[in-house]
PDB file of N, CA and C in Angstrom:
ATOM      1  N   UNK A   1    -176.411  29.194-102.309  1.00  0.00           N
ATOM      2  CA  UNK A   1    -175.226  28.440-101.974  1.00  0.00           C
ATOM      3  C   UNK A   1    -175.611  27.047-101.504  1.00  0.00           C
ATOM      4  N   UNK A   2    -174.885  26.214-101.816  1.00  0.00           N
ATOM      5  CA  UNK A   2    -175.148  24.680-101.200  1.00  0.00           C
ATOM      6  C   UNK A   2    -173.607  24.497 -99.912  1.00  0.00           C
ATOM      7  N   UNK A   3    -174.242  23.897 -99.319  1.00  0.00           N
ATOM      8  CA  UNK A   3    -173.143  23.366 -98.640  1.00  0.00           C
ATOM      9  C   UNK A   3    -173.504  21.925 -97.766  1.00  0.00           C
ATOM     10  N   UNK A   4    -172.418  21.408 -97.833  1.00  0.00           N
ATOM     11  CA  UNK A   4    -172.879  19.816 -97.377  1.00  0.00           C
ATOM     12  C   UNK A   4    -172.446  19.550 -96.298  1.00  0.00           C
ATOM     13  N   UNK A   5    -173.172  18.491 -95.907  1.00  0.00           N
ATOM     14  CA  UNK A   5    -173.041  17.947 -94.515  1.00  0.00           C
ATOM     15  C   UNK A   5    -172.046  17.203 -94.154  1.00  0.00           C
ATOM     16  N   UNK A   6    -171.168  16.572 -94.933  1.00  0.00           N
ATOM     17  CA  UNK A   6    -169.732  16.136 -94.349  1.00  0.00           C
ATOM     18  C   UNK A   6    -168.892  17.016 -94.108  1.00  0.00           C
ATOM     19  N   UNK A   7    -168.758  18.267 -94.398  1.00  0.00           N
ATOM     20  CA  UNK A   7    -168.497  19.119 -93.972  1.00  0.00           C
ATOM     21  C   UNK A   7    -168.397  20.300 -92.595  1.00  0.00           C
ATOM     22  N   UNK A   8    -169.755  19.640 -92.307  1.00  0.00           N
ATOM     23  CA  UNK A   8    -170.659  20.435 -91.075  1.00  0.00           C
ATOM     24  C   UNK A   8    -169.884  19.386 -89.713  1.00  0.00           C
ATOM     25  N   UNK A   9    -169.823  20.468 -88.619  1.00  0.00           N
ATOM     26  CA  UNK A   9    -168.731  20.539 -87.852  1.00  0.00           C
ATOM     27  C   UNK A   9    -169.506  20.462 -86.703  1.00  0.00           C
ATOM     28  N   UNK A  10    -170.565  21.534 -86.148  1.00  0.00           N
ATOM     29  CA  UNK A  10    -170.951  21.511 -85.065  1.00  0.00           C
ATOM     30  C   UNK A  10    -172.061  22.253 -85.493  1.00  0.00           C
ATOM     31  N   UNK A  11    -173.224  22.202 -85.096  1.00  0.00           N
ATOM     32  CA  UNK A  11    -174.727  22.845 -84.763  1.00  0.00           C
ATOM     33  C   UNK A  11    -175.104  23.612 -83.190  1.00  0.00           C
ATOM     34  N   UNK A  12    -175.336  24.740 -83.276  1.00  0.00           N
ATOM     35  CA  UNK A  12    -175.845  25.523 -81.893  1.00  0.00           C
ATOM     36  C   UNK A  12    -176.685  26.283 -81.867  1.00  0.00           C
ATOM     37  N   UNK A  13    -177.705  26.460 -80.949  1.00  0.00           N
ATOM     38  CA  UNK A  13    -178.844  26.954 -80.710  1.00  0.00           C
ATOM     39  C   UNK A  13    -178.580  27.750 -79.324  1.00  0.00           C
ATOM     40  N   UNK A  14    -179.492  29.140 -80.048  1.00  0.00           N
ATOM     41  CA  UNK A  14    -179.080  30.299 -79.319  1.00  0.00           C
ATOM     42  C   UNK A  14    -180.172  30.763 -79.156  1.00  0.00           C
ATOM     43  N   UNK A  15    -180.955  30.544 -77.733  1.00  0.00           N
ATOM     44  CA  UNK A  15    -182.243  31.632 -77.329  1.00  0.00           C
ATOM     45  C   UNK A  15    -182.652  32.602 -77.304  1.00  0.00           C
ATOM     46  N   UNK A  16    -182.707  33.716 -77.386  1.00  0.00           N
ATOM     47  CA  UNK A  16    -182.715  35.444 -76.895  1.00  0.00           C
ATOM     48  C   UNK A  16    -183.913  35.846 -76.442  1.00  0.00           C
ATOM     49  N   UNK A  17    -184.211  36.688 -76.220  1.00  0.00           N
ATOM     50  CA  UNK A  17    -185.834  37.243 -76.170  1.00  0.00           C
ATOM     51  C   UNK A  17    -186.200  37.596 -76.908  1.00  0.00           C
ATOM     52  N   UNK A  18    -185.161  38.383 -78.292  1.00  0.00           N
ATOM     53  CA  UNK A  18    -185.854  39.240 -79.506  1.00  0.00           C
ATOM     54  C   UNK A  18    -185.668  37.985 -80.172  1.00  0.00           C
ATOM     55  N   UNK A  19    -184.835  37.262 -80.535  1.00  0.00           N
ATOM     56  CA  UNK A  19    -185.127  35.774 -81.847  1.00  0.00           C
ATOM     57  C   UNK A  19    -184.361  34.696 -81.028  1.00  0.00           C
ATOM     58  N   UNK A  20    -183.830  34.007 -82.285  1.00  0.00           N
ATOM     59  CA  UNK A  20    -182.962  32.681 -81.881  1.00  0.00           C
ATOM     60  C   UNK A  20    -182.132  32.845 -82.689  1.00  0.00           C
ATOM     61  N   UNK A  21    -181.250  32.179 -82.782  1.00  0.00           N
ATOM     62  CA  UNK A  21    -179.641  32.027 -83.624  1.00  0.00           C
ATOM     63  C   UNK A  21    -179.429  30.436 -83.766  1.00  0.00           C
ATOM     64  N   UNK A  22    -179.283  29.869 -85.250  1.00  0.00           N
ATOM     65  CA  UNK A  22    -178.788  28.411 -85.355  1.00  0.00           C
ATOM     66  C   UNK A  22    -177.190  29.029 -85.755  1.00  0.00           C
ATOM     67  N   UNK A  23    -176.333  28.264 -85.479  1.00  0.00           N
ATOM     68  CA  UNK A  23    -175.153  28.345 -86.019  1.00  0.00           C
ATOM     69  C   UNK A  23    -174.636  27.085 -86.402  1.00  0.00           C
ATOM     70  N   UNK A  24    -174.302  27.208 -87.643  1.00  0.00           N
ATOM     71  CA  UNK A  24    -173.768  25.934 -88.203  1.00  0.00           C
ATOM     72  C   UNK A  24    -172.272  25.713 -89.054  1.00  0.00           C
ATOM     73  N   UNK A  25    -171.440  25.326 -88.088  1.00  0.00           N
ATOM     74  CA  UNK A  25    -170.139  25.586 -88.413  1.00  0.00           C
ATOM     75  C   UNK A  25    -169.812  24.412 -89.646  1.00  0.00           C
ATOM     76  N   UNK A  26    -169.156  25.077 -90.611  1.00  0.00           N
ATOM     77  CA  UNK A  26    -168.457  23.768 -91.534  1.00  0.00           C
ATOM     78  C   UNK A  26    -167.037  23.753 -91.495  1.00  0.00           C
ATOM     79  N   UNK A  27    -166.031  23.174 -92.407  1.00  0.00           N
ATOM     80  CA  UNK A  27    -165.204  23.198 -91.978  1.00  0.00           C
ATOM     81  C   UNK A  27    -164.293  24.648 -92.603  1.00  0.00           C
ATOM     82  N   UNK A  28    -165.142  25.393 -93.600  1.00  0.00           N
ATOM     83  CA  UNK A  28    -164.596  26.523 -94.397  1.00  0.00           C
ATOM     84  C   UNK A  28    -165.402  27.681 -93.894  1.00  0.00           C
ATOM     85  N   UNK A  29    -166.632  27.137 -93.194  1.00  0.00           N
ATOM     86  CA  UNK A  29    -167.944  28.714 -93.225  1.00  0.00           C
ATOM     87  C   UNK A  29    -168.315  28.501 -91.741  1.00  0.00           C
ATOM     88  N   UNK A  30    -168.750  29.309 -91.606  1.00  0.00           N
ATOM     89  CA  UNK A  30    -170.044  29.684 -90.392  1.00  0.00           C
ATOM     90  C   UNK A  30    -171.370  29.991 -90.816  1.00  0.00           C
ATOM     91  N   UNK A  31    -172.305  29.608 -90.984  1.00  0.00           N
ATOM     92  CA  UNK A  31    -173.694  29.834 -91.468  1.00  0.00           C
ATOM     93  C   UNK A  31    -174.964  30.414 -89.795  1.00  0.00           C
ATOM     94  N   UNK A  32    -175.102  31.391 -90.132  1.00  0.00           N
ATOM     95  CA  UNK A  32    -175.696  31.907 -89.110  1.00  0.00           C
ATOM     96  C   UNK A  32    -177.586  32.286 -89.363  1.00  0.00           C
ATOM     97  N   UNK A  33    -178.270  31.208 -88.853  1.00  0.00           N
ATOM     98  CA  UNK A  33    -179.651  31.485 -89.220  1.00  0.00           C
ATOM     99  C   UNK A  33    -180.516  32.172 -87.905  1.00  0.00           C
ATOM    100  N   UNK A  34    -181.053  33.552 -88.240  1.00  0.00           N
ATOM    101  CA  UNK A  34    -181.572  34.104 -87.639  1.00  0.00           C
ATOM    102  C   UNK A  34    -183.043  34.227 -87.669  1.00  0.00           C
ATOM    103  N   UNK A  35    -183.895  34.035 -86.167  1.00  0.00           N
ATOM    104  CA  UNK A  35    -185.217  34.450 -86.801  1.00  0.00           C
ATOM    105  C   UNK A  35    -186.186  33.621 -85.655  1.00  0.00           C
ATOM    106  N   UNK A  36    -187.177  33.110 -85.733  1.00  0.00           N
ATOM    107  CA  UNK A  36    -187.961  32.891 -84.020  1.00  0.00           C
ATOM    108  C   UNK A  36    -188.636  30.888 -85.048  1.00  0.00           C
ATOM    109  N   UNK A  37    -188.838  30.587 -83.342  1.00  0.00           N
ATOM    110  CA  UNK A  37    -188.744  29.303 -83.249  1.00  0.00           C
ATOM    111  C   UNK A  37    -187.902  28.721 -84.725  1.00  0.00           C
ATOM    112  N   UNK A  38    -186.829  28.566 -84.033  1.00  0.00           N
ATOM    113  CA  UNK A  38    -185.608  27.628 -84.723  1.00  0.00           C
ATOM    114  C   UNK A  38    -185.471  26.437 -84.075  1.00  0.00           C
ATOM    115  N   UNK A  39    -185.895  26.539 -82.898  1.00  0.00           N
ATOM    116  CA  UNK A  39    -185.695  25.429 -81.834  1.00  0.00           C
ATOM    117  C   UNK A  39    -186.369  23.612 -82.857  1.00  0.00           C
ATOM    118  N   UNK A  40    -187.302  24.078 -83.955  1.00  0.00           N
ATOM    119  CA  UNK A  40    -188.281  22.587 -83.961  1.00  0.00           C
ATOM    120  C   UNK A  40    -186.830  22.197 -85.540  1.00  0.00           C
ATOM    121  N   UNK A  41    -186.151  23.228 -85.919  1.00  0.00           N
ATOM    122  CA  UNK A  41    -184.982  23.196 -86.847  1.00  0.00           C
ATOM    123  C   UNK A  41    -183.591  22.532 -86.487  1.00  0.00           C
ATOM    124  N   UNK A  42    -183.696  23.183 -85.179  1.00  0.00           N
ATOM    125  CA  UNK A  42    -182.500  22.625 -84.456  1.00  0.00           C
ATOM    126  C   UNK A  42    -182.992  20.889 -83.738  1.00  0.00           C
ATOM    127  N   UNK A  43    -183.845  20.911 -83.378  1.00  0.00           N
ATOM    128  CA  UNK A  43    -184.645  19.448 -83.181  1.00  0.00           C
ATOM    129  C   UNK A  43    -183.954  18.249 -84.570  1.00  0.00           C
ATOM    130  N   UNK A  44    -184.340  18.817 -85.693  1.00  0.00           N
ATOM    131  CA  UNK A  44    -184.271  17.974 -86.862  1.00  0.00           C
ATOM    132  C   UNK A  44    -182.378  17.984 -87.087  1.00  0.00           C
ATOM    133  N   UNK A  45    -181.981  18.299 -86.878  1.00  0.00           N
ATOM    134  CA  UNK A  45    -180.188  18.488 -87.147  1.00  0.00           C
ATOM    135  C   UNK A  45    -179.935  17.425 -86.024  1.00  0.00           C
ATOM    136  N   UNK A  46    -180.495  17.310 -84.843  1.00  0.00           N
ATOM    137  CA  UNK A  46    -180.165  16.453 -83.616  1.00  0.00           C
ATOM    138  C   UNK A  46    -180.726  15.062 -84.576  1.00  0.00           C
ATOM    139  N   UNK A  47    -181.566  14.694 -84.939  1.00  0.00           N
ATOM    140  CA  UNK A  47    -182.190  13.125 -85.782  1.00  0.00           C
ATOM    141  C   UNK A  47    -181.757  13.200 -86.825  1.00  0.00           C
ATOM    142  N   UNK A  48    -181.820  13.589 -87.756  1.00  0.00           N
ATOM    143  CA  UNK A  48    -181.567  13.498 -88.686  1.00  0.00           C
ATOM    144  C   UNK A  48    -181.838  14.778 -89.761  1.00  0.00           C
ATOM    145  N   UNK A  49    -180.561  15.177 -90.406  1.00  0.00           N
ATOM    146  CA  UNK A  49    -180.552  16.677 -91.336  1.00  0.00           C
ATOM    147  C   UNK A  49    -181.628  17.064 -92.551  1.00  0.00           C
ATOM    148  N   UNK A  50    -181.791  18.210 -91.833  1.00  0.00           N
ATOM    149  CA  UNK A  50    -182.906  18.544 -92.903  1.00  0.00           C
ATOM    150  C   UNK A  50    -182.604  18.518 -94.338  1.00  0.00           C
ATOM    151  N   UNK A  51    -182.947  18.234 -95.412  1.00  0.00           N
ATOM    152  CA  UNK A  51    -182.541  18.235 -96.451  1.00  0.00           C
ATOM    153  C   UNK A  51    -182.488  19.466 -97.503  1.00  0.00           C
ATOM    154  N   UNK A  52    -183.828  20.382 -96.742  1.00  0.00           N
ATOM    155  CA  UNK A  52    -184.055  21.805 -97.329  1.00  0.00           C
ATOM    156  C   UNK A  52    -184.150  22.821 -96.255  1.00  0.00           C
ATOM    157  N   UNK A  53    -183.372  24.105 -96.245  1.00  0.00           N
ATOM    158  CA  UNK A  53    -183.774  25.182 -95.693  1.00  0.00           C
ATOM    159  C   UNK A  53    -184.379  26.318 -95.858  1.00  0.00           C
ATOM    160  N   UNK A  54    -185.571  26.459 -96.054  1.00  0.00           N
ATOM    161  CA  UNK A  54    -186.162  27.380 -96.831  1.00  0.00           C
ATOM    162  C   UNK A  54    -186.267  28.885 -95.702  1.00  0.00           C
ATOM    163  N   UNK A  55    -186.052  29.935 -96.609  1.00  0.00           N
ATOM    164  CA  UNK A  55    -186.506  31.230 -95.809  1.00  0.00           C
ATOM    165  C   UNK A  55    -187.676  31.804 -96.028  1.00  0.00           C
ATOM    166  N   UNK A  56    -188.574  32.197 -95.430  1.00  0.00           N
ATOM    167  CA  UNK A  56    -189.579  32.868 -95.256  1.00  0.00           C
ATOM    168  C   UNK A  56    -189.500  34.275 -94.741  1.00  0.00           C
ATOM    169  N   UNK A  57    -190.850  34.932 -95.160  1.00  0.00           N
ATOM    170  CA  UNK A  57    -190.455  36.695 -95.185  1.00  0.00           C
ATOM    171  C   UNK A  57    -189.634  36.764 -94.826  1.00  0.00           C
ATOM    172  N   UNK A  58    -188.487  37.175 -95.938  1.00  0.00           N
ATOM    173  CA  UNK A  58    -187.415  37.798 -96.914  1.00  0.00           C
ATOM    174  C   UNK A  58    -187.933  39.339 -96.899  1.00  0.00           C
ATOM    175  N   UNK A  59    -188.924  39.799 -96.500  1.00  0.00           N
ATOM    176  CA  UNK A  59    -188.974  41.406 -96.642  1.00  0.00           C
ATOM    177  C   UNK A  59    -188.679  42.001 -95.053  1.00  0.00           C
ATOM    178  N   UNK A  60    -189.055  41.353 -94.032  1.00  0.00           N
ATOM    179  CA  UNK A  60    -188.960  41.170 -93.155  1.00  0.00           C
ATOM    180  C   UNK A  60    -187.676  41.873 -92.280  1.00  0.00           C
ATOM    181  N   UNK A  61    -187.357  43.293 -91.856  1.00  0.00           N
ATOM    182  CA  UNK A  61    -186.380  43.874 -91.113  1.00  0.00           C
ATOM    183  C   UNK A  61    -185.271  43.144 -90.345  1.00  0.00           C
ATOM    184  N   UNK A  62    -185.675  41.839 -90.358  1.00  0.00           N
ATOM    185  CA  UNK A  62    -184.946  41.411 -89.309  1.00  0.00           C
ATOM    186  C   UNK A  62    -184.321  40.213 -90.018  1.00  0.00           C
ATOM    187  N   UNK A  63    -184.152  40.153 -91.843  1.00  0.00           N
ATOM    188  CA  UNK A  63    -183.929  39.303 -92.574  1.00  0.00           C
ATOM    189  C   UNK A  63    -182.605  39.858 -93.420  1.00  0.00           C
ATOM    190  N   UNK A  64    -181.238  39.897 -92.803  1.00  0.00           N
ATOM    191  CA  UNK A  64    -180.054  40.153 -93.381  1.00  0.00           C
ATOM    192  C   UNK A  64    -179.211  39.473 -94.127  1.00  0.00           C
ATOM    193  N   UNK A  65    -178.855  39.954 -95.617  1.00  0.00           N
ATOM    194  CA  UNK A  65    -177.902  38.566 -95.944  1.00  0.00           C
ATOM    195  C   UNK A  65    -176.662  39.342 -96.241  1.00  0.00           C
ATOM    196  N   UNK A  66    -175.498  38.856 -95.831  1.00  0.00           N
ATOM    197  CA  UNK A  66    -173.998  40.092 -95.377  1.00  0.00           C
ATOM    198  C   UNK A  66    -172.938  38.768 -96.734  1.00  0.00           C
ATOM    199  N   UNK A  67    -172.399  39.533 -96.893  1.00  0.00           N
ATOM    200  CA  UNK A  67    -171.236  38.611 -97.805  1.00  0.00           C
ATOM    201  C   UNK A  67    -170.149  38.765 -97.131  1.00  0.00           C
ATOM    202  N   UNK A  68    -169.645  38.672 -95.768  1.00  0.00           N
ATOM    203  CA  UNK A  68    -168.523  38.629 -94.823  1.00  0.00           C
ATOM    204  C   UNK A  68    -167.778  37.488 -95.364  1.00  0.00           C
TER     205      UNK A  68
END
């Protein structure tokens, strides 16, 4: 899926002890990225937007993709 940044509404960063949570609201979706140090991700959305989001281990238990 693509989705663009004039669109994008608000960015939030969510600590936990088991991972982190980015949430990235647009004006149609909620995009919810799960998974550990997000914090240097969420850094780059504060300067300037990343242009690619790539996922890494995809086999990984703790790597869900839901069609809600």
């Amino acid at each position: 899926m693509t989705f663009y940044y004039a669109y994008l509404l608000s960015v939030e960063l969510v600590i936990d002890a088991d991972h982190n949570l980015i949430i990235l609201c647009f004006t149609l979706q909620k995009i919810i990225l799960k998974g550990y140090r997000l914090d240097d991700l969420f850094e780059q959305f504060a300067h300037e937007k990343p242009d690619r989001i790539m996922v890494h281990d995809v086999g990984s238990p703790y790597f869900r993709a839901s069609g809600s």
